[in-house]
Protein backbone atom coordinates (compact mmCIF):
# COMPACT_ATOMS: atom_id res chain seq x y z
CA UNK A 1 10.41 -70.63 4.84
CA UNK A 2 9.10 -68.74 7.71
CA UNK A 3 7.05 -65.59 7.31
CA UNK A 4 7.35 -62.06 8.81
CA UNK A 5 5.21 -59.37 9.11
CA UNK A 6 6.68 -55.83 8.69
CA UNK A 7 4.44 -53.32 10.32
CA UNK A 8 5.18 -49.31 9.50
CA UNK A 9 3.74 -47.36 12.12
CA UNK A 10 3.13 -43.67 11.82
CA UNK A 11 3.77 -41.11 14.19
CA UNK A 12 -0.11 -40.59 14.70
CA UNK A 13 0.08 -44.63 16.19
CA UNK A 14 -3.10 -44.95 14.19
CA UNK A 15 -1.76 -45.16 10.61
CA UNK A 16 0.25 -49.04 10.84
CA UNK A 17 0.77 -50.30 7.24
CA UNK A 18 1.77 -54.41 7.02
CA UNK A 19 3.63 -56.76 5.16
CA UNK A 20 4.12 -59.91 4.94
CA UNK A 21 7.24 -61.89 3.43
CA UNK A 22 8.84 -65.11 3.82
CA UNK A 23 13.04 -64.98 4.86
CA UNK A 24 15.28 -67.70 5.84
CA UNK A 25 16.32 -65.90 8.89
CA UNK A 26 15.75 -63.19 11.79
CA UNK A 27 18.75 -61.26 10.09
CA UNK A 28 17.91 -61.36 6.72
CA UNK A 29 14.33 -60.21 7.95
CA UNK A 30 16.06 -56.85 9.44
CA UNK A 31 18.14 -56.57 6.80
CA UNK A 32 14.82 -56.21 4.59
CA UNK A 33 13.83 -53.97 6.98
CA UNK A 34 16.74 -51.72 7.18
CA UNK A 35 16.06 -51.09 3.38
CA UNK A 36 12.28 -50.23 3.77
CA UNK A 37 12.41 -48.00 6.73
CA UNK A 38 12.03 -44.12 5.73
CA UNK A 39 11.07 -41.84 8.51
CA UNK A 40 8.98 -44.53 10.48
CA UNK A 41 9.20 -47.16 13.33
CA UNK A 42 8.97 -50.89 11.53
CA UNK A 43 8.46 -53.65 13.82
CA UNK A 44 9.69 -56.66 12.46
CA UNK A 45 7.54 -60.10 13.83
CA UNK A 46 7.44 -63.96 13.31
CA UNK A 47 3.98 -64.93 14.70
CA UNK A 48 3.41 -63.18 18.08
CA UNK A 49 7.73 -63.11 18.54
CA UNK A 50 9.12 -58.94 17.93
CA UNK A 51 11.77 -60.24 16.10
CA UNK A 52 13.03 -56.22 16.35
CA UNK A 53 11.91 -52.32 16.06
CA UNK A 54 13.81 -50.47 14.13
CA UNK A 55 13.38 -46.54 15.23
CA UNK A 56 14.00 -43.64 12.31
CA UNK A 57 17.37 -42.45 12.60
CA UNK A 58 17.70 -38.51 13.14
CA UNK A 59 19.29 -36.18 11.27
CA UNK A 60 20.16 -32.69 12.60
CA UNK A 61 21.25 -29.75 10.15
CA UNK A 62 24.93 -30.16 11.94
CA UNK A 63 25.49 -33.52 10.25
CA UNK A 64 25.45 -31.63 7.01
């Protein structure tokens, strides 16, 4: 089972927090992702490949 790394990075760059689990898949690997992310960028990787960044969706008071 290949391994990815999930890597939070915080808006001050400096702050990265990693993980590391093992997925069948690129998609199931996002799909993780899309359930971790909060208010930060998480890269997703396999190795050295960016398997994909997923950016902080945001919310404006009109949406309410």
């Amino acid at each position: 089972m290949p391994m990815y790394r999930f890597s939070r990075i915080g808006s001050d760059r400096k702050n990265n927090r990693v993980r590391e689990f093992g997925f069948f898949n690129d998609d199931g690997a996002l799909q993780h992702a899309r359930r971790l992310q909060r208010s930060e960028v998480i890269e997703v990787w396999q190795q050295d490949r960016l398997v994909g960044r997923l950016e902080p969706e945001l919310f404006s008071a009109a949406n309410d």
